[in-house]
Protein backbone atom coordinates (compact mmCIF):
# COMPACT_ATOMS: atom_id res chain seq x y z
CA UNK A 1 122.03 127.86 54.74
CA UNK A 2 125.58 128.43 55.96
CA UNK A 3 128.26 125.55 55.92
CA UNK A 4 131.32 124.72 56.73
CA UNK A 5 133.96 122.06 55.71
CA UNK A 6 135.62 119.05 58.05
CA UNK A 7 139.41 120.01 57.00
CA UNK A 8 140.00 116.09 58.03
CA UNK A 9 138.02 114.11 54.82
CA UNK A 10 136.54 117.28 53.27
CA UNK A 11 132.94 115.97 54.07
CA UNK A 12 129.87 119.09 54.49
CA UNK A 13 127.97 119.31 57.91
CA UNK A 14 125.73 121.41 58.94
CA UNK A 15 126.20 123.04 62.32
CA UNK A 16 122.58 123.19 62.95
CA UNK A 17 122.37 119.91 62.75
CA UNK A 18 124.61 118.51 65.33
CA UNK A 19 127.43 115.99 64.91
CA UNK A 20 126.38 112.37 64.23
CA UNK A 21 125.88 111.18 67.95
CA UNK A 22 123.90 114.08 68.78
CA UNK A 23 121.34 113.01 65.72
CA UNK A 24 121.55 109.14 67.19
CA UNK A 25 120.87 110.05 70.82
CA UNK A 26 117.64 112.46 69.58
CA UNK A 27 116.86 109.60 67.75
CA UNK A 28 117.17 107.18 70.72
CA UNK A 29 115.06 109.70 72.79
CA UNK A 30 112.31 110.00 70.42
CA UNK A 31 111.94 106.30 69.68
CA UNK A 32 112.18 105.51 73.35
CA UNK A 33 109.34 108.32 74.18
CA UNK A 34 107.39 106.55 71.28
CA UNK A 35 107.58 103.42 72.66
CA UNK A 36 106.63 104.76 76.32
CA UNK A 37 103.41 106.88 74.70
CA UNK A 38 102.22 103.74 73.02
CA UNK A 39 102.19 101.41 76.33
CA UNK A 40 100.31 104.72 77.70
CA UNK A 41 98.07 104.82 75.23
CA UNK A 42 97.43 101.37 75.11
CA UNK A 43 95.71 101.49 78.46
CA UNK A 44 94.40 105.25 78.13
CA UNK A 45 92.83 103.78 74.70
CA UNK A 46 90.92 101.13 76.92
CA UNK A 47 89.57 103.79 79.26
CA UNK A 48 88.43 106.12 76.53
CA UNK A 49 86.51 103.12 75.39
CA UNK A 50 85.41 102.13 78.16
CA UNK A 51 86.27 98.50 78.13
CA UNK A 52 89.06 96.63 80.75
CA UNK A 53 90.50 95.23 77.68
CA UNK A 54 92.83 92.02 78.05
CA UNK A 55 96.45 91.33 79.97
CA UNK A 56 98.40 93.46 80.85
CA UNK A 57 96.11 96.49 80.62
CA UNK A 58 93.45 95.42 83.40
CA UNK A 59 96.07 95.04 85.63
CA UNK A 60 98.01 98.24 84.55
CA UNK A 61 94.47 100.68 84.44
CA UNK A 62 93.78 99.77 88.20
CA UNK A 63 97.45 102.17 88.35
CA UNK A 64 96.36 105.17 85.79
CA UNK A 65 97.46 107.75 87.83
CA UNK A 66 100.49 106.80 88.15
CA UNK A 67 100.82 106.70 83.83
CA UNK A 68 101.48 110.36 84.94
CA UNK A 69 105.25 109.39 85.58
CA UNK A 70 105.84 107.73 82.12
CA UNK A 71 104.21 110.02 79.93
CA UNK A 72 105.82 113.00 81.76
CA UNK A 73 109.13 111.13 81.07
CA UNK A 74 108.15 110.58 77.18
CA UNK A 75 107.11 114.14 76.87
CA UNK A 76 110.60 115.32 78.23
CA UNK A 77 112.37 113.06 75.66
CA UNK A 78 110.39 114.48 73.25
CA UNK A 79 111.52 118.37 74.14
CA UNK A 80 114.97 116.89 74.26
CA UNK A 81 114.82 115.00 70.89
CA UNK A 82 112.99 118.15 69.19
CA UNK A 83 110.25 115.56 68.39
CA UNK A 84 107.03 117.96 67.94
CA UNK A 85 104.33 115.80 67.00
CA UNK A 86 105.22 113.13 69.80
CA UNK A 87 105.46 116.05 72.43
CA UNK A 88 101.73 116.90 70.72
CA UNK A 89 100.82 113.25 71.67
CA UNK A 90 102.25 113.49 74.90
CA UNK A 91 100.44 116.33 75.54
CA UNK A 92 97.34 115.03 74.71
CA UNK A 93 97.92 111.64 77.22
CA UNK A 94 98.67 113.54 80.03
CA UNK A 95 95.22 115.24 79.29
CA UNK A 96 93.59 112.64 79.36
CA UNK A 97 95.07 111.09 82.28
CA UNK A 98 93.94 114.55 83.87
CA UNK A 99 90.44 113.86 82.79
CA UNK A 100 90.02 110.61 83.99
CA UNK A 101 91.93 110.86 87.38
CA UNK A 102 88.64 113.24 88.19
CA UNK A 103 86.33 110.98 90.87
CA UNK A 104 83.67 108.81 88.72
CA UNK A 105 80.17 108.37 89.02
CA UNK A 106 77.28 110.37 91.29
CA UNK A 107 77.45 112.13 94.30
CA UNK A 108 74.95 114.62 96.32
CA UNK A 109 73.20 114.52 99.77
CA UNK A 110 69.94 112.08 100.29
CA UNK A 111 66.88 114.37 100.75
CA UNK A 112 65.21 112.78 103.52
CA UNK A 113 65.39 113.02 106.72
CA UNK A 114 68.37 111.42 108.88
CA UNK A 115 67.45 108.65 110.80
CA UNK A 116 69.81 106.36 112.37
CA UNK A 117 73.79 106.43 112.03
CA UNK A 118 75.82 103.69 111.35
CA UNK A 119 80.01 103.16 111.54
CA UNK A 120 81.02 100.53 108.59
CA UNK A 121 84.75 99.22 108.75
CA UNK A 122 86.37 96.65 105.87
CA UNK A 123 89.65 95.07 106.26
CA UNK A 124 91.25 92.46 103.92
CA UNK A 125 93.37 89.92 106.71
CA UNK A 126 95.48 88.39 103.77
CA UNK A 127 94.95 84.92 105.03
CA UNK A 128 93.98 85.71 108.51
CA UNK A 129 97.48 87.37 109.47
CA UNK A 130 96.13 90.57 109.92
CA UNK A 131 93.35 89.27 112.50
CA UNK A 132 94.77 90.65 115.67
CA UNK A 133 95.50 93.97 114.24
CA UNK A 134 91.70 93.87 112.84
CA UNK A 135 90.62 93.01 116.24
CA UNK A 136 92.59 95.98 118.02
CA UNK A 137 91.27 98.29 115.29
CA UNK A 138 87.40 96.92 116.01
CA UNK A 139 87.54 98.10 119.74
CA UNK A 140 89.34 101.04 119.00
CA UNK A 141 86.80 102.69 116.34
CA UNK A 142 83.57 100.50 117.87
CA UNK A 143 82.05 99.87 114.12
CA UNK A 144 78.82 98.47 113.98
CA UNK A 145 79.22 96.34 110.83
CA UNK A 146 82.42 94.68 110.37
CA UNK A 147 82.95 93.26 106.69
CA UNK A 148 86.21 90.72 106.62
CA UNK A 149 87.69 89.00 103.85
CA UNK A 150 90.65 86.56 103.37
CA UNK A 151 89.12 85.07 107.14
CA UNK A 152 90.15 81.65 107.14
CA UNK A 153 89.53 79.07 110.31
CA UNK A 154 92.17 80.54 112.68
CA UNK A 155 90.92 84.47 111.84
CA UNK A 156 87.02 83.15 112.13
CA UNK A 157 87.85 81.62 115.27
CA UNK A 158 89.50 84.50 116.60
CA UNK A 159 86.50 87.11 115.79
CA UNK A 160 84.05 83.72 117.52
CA UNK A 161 86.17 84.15 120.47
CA UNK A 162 87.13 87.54 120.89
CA UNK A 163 84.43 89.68 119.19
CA UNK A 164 80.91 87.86 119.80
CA UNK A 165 79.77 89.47 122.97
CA UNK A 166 80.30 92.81 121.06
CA UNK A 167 79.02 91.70 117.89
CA UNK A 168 76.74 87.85 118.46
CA UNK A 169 74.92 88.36 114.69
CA UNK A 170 76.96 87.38 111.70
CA UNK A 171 76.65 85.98 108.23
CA UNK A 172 80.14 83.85 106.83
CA UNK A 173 81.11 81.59 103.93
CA UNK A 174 83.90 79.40 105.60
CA UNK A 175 86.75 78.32 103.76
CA UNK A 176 90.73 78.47 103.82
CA UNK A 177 93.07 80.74 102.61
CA UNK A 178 91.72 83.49 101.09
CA UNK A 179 88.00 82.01 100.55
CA UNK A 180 86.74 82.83 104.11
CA UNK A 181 84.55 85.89 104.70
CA UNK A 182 82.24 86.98 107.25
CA UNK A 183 80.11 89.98 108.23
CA UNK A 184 80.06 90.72 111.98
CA UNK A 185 77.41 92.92 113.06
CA UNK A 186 76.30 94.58 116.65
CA UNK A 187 73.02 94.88 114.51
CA UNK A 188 70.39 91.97 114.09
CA UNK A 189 71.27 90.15 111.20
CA UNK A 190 68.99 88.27 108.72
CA UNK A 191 69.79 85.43 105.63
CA UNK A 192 69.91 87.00 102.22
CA UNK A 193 71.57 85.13 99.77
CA UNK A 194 75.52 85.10 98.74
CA UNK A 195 76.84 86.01 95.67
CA UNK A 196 78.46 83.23 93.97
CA UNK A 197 82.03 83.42 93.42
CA UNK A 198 85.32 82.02 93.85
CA UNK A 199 85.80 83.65 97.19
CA UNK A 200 83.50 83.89 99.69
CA UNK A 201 80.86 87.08 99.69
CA UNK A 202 78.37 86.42 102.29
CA UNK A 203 74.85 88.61 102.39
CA UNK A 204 72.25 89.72 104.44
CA UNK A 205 69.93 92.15 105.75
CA UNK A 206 70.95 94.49 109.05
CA UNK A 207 67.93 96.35 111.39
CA UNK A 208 69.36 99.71 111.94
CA UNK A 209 67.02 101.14 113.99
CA UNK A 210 64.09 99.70 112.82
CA UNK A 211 65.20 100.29 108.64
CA UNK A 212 66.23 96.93 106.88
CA UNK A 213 69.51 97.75 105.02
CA UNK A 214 70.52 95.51 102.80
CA UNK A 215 74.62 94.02 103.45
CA UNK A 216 76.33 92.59 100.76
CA UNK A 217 80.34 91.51 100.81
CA UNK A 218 82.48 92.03 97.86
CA UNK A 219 85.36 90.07 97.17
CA UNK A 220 85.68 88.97 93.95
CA UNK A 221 88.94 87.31 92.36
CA UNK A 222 92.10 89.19 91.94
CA UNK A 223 92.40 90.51 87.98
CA UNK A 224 95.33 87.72 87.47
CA UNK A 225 96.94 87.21 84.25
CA UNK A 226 95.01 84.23 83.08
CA UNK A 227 91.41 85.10 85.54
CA UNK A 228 90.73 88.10 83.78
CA UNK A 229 87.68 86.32 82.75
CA UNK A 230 86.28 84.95 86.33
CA UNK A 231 87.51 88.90 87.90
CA UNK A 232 85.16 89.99 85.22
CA UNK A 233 82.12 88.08 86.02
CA UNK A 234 82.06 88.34 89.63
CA UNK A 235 82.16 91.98 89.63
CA UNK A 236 79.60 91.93 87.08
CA UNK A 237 77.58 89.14 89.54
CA UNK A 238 77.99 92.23 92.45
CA UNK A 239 76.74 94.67 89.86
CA UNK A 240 73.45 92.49 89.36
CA UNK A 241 73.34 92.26 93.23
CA UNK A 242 73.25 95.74 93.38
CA UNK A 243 70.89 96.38 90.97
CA UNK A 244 68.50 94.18 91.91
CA UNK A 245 68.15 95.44 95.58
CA UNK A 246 68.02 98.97 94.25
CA UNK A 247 65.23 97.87 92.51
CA UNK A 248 62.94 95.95 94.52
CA UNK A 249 63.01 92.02 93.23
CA UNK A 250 64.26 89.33 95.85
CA UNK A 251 65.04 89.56 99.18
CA UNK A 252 65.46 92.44 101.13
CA UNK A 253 65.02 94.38 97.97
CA UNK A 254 64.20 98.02 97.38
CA UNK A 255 66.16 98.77 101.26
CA UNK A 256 69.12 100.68 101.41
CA UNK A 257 72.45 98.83 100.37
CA UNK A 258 75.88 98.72 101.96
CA UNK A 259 78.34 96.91 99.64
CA UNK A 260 81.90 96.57 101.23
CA UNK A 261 84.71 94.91 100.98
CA UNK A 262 87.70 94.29 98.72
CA UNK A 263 86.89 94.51 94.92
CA UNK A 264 90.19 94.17 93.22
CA UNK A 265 89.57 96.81 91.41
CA UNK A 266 89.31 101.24 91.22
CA UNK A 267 87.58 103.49 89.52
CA UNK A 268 89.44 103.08 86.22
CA UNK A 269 88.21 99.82 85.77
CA UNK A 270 84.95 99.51 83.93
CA UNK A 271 83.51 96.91 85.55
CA UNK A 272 83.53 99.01 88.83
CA UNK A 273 82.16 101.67 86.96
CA UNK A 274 79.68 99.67 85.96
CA UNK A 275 78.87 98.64 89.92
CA UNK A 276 78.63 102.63 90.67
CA UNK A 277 76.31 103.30 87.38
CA UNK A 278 73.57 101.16 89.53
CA UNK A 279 73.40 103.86 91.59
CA UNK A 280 75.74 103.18 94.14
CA UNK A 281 77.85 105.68 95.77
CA UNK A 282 81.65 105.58 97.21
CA UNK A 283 81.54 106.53 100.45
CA UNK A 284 85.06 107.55 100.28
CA UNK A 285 84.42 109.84 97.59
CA UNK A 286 82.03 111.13 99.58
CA UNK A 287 83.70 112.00 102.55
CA UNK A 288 86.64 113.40 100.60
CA UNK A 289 89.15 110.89 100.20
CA UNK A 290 88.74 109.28 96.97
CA UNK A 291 91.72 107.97 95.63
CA UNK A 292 93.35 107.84 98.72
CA UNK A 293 95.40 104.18 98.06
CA UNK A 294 94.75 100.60 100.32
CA UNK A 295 96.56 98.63 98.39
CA UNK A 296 99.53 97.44 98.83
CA UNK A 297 99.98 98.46 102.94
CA UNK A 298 103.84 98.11 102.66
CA UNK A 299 104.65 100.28 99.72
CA UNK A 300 102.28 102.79 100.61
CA UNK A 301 101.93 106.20 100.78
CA UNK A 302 104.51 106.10 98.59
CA UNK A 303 102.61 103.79 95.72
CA UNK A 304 99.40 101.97 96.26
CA UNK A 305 95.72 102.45 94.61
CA UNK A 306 92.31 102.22 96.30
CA UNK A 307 90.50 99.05 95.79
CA UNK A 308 88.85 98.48 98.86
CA UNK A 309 85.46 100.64 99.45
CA UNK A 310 82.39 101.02 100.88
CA UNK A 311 79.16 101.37 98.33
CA UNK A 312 76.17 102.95 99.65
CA UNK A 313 72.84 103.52 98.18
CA UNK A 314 71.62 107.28 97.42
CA UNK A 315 69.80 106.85 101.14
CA UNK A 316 73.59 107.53 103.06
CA UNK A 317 75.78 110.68 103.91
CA UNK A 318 79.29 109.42 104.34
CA UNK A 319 80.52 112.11 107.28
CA UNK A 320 83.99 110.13 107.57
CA UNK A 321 86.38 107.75 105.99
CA UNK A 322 89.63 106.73 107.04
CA UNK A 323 92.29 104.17 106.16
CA UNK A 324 93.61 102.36 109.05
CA UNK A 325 97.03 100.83 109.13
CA UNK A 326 96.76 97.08 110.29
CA UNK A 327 99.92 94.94 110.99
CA UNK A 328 100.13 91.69 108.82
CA UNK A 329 97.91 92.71 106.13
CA UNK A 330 98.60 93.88 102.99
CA UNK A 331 95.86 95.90 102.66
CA UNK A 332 94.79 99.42 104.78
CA UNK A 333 91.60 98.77 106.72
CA UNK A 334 88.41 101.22 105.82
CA UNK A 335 86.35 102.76 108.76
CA UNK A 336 83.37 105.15 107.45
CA UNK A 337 80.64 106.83 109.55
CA UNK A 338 77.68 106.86 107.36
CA UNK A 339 73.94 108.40 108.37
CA UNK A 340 71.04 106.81 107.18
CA UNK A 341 68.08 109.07 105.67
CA UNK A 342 65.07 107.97 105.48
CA UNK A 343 62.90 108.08 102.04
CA UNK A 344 61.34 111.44 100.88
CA UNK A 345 57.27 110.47 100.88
């Protein structure tokens, strides 16, 4: 290899090689790319396996797309530090990020025949601010089931005063702050039971047109640092909520299902995935706009991820979902047109 002499202390360097803080900033780059890969792959790891894992990474996974940004950073360090094997590794994250950015879970048409249609809208309030705006939005798009959350007394007496000639049935668990929740319906309403859980998530069973559906609210507690726990088991408590109506035992049982609401969680959480395995569709996905984002309103389109939804049994065609922009909520509003089909046999 050819050399040359520094005149100044008679030392050897190598030209190839670079003077001393070229080698520290490819250094730098490389250990700063290693560091980024292995916070990546810290939460990629947890997807591959399927699990949530513990703080930060439940909190970080409901955000996987947007691991795109740091590993695309990492593997440009990488180039830049002549680092092969972590530009392999980078390589192989942003695969995988590819992979599992692809919708989850089953799709398809019901085979039956169509039978009644029905227009679901969600909306999160955040404590009742966003009640006006919700109420605008309701006489705008004319839903026939309206599933709130965050309603507390001033945002259930609103919808009491404002909505019940439109919509007289409805099923609540009353509380303040974020615990209220109540499903409004222009559809006869009967009991079916609640699923337990910190917030409220009021059930029951809507006649469309003669066909019982079963209604069911999600809400379950936010993923928080130190309620990873309680997030878990109340979207595991929905799960069994699903999956016993799909299959027949307790009330209003083996009828269609409409699950709505705000989950606090996406797709890249297993214990969704673990909601959809039952069975259970996203109508969004459905209608072509999965992983369009509803959370948070005010840094969106920008940044955001979807974690409100609308769950359907195999007996719905989603025809339409769209986010709605309310003012004084923190969350985007979900309106879906959904038909009902009626069971092959």
């Amino acid at each position: 290899m050819e050399t040359e002499t520094d005149t100044a202390n008679g030392a050897w360097t190598d030209p190839d090689d670079g003077w001393p803080p070229r080698r520290t900033g490819r250094r730098l780059g490389a250990w700063c790319a290693g560091l980024l890969f292995a916070s990546v792959s810290a939460v990629v790891g947890s997807r591959v396996a399927d699990t949530d894992g513990v703080t930060p990474v439940p909190q970080l996974l409901a955000f996987l797309p947007w691991l795109l940004v740091p590993t695309g950073a990492g593997l440009l360090l990488t180039l830049l530090a002549r680092w092969w094997t972590g530009a392999v590794w980078g390589v192989a994250l942003l695969g995988l990020l590819a992979w599992f950015i692809e919708p989850y879970g089953k799709s398809g048409e019901p085979t039956g025949p169509p039978v009644a249609e029905v227009r679901v809208l969600t909306s999160n309030v955040e404590f009742g601010q966003g009640t006006d705006a919700l109420i605008a939005a309701v006489r705008q798009e004319k839903p026939d089931l309206i599933f709130v959350q965050e309603c507390e007394s001033t945002c259930d007496a609103a919808l009491r005063r404002d909505l019940a000639a439109g919509y007289p049935h409805r099923r609540a668990v009353e509380g303040d702050g974020a615990k209220g929740s109540v499903i409004l319906s222009a559809l006869p309403l009967k009991a079916a039971p609640a699923v337990p859980g910190t917030l409220g998530m009021p059930g029951a069973v809507a006649d469309v047109r003669g066909h019982p559906v079963r209604l069911q609210l999600a809400h379950p507690m936010p993923p928080l640092a130190d309620r990873v726990g309680r997030w878990r088991e109340e979207l595991d408590a929905l799960r069994d909520a699903a999956a016993t109506a799909a299959t027949g035992d307790g009330d209003g049982g083996g009828a269609p299902v409409v699950l709505a609401g705000d989950f606090n969680a996406s797709q890249d959480h297993a214990a969704f995935r673990r909601i959809l395995d039952t069975g259970l569709r996203d109508a969004a996905r459905l209608a072509g706009e999965d992983r369009t984002p509803s959370w948070p309103a005010r840094t969106l389109p920008v940044f955001g991820v979807q974690i409100d939804h609308v769950l359907v049994s195999e007996d719905f065609a989603a025809r339409d979902a769209r986010f709605l922009d309310l003012a004084g909520t923190d969350h985007r509003a979900l309106v879906v047109d959904l038909t009902l089909h009626a069971a092959e046999g």
